[in-house]
Each structure stands twice: as structure tokens, then as C-alpha cells.
C-alpha atoms as a PDB file:
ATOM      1  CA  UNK A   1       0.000   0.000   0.000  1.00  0.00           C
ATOM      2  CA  UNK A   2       1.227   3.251  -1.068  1.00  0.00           C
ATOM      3  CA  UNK A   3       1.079   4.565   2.622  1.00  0.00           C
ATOM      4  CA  UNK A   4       3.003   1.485   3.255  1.00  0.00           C
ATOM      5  CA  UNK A   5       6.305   3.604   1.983  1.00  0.00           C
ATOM      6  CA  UNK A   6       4.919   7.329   2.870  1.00  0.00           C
ATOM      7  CA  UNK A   7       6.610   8.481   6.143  1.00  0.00           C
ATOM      8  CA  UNK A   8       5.094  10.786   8.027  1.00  0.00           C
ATOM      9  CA  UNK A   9       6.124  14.375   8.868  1.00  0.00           C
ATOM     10  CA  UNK A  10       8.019  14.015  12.206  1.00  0.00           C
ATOM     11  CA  UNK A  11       6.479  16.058  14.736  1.00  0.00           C
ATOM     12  CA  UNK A  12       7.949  19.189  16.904  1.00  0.00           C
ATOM     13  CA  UNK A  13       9.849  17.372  19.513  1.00  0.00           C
ATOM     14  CA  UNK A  14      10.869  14.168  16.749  1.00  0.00           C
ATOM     15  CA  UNK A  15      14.380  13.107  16.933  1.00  0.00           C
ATOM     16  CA  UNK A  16      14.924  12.375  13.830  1.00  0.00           C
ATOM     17  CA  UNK A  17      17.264  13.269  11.727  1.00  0.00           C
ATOM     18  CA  UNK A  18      17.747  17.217  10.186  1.00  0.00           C
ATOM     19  CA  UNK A  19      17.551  16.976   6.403  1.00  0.00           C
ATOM     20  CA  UNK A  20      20.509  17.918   4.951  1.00  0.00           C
ATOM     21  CA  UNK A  21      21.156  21.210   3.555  1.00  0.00           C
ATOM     22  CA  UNK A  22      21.164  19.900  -0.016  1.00  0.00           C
ATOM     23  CA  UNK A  23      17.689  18.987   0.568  1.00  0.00           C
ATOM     24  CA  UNK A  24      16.508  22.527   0.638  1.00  0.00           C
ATOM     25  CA  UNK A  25      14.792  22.758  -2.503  1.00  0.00           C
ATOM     26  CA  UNK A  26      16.117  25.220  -5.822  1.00  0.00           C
ATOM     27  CA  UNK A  27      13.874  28.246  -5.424  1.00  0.00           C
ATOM     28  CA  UNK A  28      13.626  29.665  -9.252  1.00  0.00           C
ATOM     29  CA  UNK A  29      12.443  33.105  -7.940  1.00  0.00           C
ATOM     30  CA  UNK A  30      15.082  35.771  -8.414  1.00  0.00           C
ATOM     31  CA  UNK A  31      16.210  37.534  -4.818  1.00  0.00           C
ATOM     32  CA  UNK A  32      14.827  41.282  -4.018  1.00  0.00           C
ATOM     33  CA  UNK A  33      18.046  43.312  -3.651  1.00  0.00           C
ATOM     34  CA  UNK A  34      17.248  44.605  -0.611  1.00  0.00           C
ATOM     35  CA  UNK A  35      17.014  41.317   0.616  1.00  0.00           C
ATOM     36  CA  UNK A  36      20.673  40.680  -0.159  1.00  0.00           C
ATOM     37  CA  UNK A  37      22.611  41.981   2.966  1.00  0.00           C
ATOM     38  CA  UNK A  38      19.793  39.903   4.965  1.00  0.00           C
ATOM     39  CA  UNK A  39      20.751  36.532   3.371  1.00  0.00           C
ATOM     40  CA  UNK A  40      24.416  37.477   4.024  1.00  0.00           C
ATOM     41  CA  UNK A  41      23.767  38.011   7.759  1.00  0.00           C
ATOM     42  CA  UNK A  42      21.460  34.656   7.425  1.00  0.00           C
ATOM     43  CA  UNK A  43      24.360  32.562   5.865  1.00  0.00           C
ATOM     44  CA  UNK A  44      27.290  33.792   8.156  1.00  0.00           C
ATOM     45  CA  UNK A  45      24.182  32.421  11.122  1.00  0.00           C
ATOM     46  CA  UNK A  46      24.184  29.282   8.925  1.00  0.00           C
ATOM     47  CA  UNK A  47      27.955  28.656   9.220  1.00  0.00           C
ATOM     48  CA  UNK A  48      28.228  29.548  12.958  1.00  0.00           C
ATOM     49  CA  UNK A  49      25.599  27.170  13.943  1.00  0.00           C
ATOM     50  CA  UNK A  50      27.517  24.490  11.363  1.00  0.00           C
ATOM     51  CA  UNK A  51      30.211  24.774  13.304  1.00  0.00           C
ATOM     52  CA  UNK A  52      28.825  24.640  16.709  1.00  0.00           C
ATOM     53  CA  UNK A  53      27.516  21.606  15.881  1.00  0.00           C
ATOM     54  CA  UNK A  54      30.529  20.011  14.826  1.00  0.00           C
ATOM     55  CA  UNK A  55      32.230  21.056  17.453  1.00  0.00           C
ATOM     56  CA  UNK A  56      32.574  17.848  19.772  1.00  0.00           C
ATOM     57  CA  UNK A  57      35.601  18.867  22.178  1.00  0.00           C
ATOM     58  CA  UNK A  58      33.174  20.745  24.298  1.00  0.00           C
ATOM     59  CA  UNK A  59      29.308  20.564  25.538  1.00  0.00           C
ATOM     60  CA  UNK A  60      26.595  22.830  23.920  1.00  0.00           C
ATOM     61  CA  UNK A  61      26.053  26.034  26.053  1.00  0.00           C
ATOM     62  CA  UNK A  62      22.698  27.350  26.422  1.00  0.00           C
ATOM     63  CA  UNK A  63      24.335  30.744  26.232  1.00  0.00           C
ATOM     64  CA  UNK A  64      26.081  30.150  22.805  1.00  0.00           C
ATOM     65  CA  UNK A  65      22.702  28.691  21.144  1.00  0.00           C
ATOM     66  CA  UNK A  66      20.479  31.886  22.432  1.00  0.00           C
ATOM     67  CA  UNK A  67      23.440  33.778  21.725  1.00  0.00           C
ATOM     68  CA  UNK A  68      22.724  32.659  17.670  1.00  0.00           C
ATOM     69  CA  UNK A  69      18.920  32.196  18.343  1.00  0.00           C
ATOM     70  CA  UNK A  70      18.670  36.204  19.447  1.00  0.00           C
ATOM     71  CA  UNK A  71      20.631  37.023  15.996  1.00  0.00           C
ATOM     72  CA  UNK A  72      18.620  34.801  13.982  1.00  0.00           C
ATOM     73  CA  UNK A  73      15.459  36.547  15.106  1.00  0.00           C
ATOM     74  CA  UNK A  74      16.613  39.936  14.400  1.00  0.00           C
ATOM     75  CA  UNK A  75      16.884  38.992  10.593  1.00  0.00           C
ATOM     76  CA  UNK A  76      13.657  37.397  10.451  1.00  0.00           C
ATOM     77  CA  UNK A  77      12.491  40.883  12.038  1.00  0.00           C
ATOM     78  CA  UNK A  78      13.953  42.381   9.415  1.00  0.00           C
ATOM     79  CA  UNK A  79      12.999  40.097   6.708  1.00  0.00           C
ATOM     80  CA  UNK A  80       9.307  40.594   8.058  1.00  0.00           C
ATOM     81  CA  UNK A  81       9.453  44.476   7.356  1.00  0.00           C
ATOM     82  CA  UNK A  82      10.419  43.949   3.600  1.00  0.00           C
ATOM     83  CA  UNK A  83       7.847  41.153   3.336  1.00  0.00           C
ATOM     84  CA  UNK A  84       4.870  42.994   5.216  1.00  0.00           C
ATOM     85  CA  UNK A  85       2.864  42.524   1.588  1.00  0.00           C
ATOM     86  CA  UNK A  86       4.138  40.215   0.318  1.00  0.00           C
ATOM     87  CA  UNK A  87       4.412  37.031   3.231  1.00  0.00           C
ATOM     88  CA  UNK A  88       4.653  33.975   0.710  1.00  0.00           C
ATOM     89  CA  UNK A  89       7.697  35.226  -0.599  1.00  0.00           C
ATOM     90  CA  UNK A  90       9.975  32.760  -1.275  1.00  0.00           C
ATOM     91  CA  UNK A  91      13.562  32.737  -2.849  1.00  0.00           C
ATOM     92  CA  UNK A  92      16.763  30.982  -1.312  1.00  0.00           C
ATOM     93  CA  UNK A  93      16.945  33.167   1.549  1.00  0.00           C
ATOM     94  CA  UNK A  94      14.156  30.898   2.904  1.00  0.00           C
ATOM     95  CA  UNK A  95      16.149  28.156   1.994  1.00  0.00           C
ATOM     96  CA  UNK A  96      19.012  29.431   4.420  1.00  0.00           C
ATOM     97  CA  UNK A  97      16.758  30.779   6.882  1.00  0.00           C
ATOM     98  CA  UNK A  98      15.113  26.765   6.880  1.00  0.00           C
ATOM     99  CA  UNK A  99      18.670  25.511   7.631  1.00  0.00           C
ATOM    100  CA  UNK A 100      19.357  27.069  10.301  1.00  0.00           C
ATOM    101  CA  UNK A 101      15.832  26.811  12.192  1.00  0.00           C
ATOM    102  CA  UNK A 102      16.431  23.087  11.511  1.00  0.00           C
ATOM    103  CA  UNK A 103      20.019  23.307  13.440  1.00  0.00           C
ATOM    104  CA  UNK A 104      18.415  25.674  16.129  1.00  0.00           C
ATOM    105  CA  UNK A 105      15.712  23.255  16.505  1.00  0.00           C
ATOM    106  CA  UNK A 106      18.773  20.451  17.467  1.00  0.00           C
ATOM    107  CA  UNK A 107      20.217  22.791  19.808  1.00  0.00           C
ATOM    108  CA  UNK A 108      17.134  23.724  21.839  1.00  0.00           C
ATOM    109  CA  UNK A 109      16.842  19.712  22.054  1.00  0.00           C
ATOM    110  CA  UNK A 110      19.710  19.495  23.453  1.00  0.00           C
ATOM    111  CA  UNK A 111      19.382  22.291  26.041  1.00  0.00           C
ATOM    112  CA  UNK A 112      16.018  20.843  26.735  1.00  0.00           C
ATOM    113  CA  UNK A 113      13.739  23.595  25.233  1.00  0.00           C
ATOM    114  CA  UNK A 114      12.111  21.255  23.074  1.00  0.00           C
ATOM    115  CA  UNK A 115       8.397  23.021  23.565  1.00  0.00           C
ATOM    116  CA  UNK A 116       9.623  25.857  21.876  1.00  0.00           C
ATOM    117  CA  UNK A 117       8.532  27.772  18.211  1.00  0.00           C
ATOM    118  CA  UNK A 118      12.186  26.645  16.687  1.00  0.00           C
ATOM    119  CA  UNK A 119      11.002  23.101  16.809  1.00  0.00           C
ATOM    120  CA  UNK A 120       7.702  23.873  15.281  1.00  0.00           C
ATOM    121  CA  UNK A 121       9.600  26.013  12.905  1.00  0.00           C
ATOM    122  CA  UNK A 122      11.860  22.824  11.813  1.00  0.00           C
ATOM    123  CA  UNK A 123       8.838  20.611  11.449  1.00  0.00           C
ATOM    124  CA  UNK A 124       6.896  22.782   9.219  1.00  0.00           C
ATOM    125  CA  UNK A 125      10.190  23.993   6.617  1.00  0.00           C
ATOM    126  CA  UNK A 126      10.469  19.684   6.826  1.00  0.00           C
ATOM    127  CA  UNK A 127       6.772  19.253   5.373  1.00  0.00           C
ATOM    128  CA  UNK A 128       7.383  22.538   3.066  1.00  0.00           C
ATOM    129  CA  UNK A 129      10.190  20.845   1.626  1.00  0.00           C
ATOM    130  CA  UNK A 130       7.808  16.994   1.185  1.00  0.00           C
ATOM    131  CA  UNK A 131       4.768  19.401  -0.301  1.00  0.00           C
ATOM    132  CA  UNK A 132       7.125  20.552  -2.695  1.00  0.00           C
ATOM    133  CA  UNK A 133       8.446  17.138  -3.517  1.00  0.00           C
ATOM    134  CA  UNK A 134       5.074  15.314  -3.923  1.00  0.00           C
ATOM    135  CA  UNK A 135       4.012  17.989  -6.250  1.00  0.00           C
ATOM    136  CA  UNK A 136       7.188  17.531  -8.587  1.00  0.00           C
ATOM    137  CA  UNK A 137       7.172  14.102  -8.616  1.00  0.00           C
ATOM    138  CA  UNK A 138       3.390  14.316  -9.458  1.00  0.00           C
ATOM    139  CA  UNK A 139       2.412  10.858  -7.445  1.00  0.00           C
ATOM    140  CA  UNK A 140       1.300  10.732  -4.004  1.00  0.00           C
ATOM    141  CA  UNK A 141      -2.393   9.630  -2.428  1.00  0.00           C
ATOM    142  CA  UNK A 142      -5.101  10.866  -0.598  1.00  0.00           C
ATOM    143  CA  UNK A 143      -3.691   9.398   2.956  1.00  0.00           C
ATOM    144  CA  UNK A 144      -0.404  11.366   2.098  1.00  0.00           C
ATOM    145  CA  UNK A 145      -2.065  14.197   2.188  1.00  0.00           C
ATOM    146  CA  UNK A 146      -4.887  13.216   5.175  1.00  0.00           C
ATOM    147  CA  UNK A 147      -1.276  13.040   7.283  1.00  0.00           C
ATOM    148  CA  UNK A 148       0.111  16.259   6.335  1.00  0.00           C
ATOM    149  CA  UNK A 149      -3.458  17.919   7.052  1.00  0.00           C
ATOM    150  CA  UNK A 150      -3.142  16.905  10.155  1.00  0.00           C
ATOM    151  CA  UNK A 151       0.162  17.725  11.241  1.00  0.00           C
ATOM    152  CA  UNK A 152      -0.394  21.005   9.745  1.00  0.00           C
ATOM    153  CA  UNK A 153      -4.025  21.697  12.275  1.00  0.00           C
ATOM    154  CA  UNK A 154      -2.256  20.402  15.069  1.00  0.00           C
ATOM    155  CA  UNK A 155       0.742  22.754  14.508  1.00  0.00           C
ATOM    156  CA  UNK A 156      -1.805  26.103  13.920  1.00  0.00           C
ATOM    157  CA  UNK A 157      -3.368  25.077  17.332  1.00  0.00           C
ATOM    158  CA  UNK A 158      -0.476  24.710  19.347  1.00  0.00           C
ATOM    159  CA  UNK A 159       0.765  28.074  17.625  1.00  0.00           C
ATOM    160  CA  UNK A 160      -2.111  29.708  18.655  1.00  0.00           C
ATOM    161  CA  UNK A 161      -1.886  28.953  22.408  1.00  0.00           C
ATOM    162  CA  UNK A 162       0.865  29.591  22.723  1.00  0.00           C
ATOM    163  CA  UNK A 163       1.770  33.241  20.812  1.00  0.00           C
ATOM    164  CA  UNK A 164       2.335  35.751  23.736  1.00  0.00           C
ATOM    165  CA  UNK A 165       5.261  32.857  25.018  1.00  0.00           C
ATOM    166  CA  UNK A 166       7.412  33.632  21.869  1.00  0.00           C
ATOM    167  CA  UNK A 167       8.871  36.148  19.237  1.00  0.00           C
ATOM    168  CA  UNK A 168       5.948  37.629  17.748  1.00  0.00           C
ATOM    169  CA  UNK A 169       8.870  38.358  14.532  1.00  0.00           C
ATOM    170  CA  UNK A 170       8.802  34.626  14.486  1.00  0.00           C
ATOM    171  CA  UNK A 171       5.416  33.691  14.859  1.00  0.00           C
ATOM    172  CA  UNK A 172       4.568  36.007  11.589  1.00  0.00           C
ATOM    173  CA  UNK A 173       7.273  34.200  10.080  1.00  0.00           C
ATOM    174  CA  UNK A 174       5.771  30.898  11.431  1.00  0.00           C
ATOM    175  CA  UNK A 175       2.644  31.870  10.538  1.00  0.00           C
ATOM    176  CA  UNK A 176       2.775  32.664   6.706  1.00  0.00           C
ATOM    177  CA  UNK A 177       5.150  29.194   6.230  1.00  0.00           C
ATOM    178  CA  UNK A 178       1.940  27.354   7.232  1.00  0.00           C
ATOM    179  CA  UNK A 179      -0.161  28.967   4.478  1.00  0.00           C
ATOM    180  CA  UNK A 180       2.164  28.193   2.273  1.00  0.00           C
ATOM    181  CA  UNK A 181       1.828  24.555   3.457  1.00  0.00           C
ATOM    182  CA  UNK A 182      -1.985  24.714   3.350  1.00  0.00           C
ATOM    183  CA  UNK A 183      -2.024  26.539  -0.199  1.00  0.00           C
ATOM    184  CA  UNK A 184       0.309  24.027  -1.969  1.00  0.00           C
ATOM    185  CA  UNK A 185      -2.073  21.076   0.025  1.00  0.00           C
ATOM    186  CA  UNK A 186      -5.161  22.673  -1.405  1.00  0.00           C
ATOM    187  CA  UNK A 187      -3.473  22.553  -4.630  1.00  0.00           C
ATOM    188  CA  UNK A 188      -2.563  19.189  -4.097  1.00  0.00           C
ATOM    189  CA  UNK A 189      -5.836  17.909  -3.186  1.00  0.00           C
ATOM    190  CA  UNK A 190      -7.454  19.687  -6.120  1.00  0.00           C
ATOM    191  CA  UNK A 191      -5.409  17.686  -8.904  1.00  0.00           C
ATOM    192  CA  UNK A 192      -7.187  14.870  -6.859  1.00  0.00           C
ATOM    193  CA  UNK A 193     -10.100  15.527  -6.695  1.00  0.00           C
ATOM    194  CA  UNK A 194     -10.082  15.619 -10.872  1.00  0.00           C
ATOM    195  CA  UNK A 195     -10.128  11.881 -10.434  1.00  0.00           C
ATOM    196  CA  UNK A 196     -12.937   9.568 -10.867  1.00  0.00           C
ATOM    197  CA  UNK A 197     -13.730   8.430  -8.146  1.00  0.00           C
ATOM    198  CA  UNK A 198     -14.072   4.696  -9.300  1.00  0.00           C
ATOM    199  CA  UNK A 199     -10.639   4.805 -10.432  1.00  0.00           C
ATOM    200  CA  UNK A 200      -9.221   6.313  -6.974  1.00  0.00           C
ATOM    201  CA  UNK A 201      -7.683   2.587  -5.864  1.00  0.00           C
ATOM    202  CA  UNK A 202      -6.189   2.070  -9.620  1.00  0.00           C
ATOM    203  CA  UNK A 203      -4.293   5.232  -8.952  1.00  0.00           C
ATOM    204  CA  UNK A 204      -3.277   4.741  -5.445  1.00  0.00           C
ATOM    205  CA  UNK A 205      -1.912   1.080  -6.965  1.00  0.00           C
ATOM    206  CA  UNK A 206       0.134   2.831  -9.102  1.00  0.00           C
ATOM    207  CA  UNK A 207       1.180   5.042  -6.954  1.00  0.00           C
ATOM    208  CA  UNK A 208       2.702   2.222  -4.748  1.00  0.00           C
ATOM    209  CA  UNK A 209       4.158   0.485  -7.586  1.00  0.00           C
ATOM    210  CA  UNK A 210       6.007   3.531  -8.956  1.00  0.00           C
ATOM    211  CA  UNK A 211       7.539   4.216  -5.300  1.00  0.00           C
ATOM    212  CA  UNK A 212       8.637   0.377  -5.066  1.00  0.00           C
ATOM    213  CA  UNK A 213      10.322   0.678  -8.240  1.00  0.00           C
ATOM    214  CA  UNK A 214      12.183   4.137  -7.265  1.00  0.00           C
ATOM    215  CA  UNK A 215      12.768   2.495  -3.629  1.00  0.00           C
END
């Protein structure tokens, strides 16, 4: 069965492993210029935290990570001021910017914040990333999606209780990769729902044969 091979979204607080940064998918939409000294900052962020994590001769300190967190927020802070009409933005900036949420995210494990936005953060730029797979590749089924739906509600929800406890620069941030998330999903469900309906478990069949034969 096609959901058989599908693995689901890891959650906030999952262990699993970051994505590596070559997974960050090609963004084909050119860079604003005044975005430019922003992704600079963002990338020098990118190779600190790199670093910090390879870094085995000494423990993490909580200092060091907030130290990189508090920087990290002031460029999505200023990212969110360029963006203010235009939130679904995306060029490889956000590509950057996803890297290093998904390090931060490791390092507030580590420190034992794991209940904080940063995870959140990682999780959703991890489903952004499968959305945008599934609809290149063009194959996926209905439960693939059912599972993403979900992760995405229970994400909103947890968001929403708890705004005042974190940056509300990263919450906006937060906020608009989720309807990104739900917009590609809608789109995703719509080339769907152009299916008849008899034919639904010929599709998903295929579906599971084509992954086997790429697996």
C-alpha cells in the first residue's frame, strides 16, 4: 500500500534526523536586492551554527545557542518588514533561513527547550520541503495528504496557544510558512479531486508500484 512507503512528517519534539542542507529545494524566484545583505547576515548564522555543531571537544552552552537564536530573530524581524505585503515570498533566503531553524531546533533539544517555536519552525520547513516534492514528482495519495493535514491543524493550534510565550517576529514568520503549506495542500488535493472516483484505488496502486520501483 502506497502509505506502506509514505513516512510521516516528524512532529515538533521528533528526533529524527535534520535533512541535509542539499535537501533545501532550488527556489527559481530571483532575490529582491534589498534582501541581499539579509541573506548574508542569514548565511554567516548558517555557518556559525555548522560549526557549533561540529564542534565535539566541548558541551553545547545554552548561552552560545540563544546567543545565535537572538541574531537569527533579528533577521527574520527584518525580513518581516520587507515582506509585510508580500508574506509567501519565497527565494533561497528561505532556503538558508530553513537551515538554520532546523540546526536551532537540534540545539534547543539538546538544552532541553524542546516546547519551543524553533522546533515547530523545523517541522513545518520539513513538510514545506515533502509538499514541494510530492508535487514535482506528481504521485502521491489521498492518505499522504490526510497526514500532512493533520500535522499542519495540530501545529496552527499549538501556535495559537501559545503566541504571547514567543517572538511575535517569528510567529509572523511561522505563521505565513503554514499557508504556504496549506495553499500548496489545497493545490494538491485539487489535482485529486479531478479523479474519478471509481478509479481512486487504480491510482493509489500505481502510486505504490512507482515508489517500489524508485525504492
Amino acid at each position: 500500500h502506497p502509505e506502506d512507503t509514505y513516512h510521516s512528517p516528524p512532529g515538533p519534539h521528533s528526533h529524527s534526523p535534520t535533512p541535509s542542507m542539499t535537501d533545501s529545494p532550488l527556489y527559481r524566484f530571483p532575490l529582491d536586492p534589498q534582501e541581499q545583505p539579509i541573506l548574508e547576515r542569514i548565511l554567516n548564522l548558517r555557518d556559525s551554527l555548522s560549526l557549533l555543531k561540529q564542534d565535539r571537544s566541548t558541551y553545547v552552552k545554552s548561552q552560545d545557542v540563544l546567543l545565535l537564536y537572538n541574531s537569527l530573530i533579528e533577521q527574520v524581524e527584518a525580513l518581516n518588514r520587507l515582506r509585510v505585503n508580500k508574506p509567501d515570498e519565497q527565494n533561497r533566503l528561505d532556503s538558508a533561513l530553513d537551515d538554520c531553524f532546523q540546526l536551532i531546533s537540534l540545539f534547543f533539544l539538546t538544552i532541553g527547550r524542546n516546547h519551543e517555536a524553533p522546533a515547530v519552525y523545523s517541522a513545518v520547513s520539513t513538510v514545506k520541503r515533502l509538499l514541494d516534492h510530492l508535487q514535482e514528482a506528481g504521485f502521491y495519495s489521498p492518505k499522504d495528504l490526510e497526514g500532512i493535514a493533520q500535522h499542519i491543524e495540530e501545529w496552527e493550534t499549538s501556535i495559537g496557544r501559545s503566541k504571547d510565550k514567543h517572538s511575535p517576529h517569528l510567529i509572523t514568520l511561522l505563521e505565513a510558512r503554514i499557508n504556504i503549506c496549506k495553499a500548496t495542500l489545497a493545490e494538491l488535493r485539487a489535482h485529486l479531486s479531478r479523479l474519478d472516483p471509481q478509479m481512486l484505488d487504480t491510482y493509489q496502486k500505481l502510486v505504490s508500484i512507482l515508489r517500489s520501483l524508485s525504492a
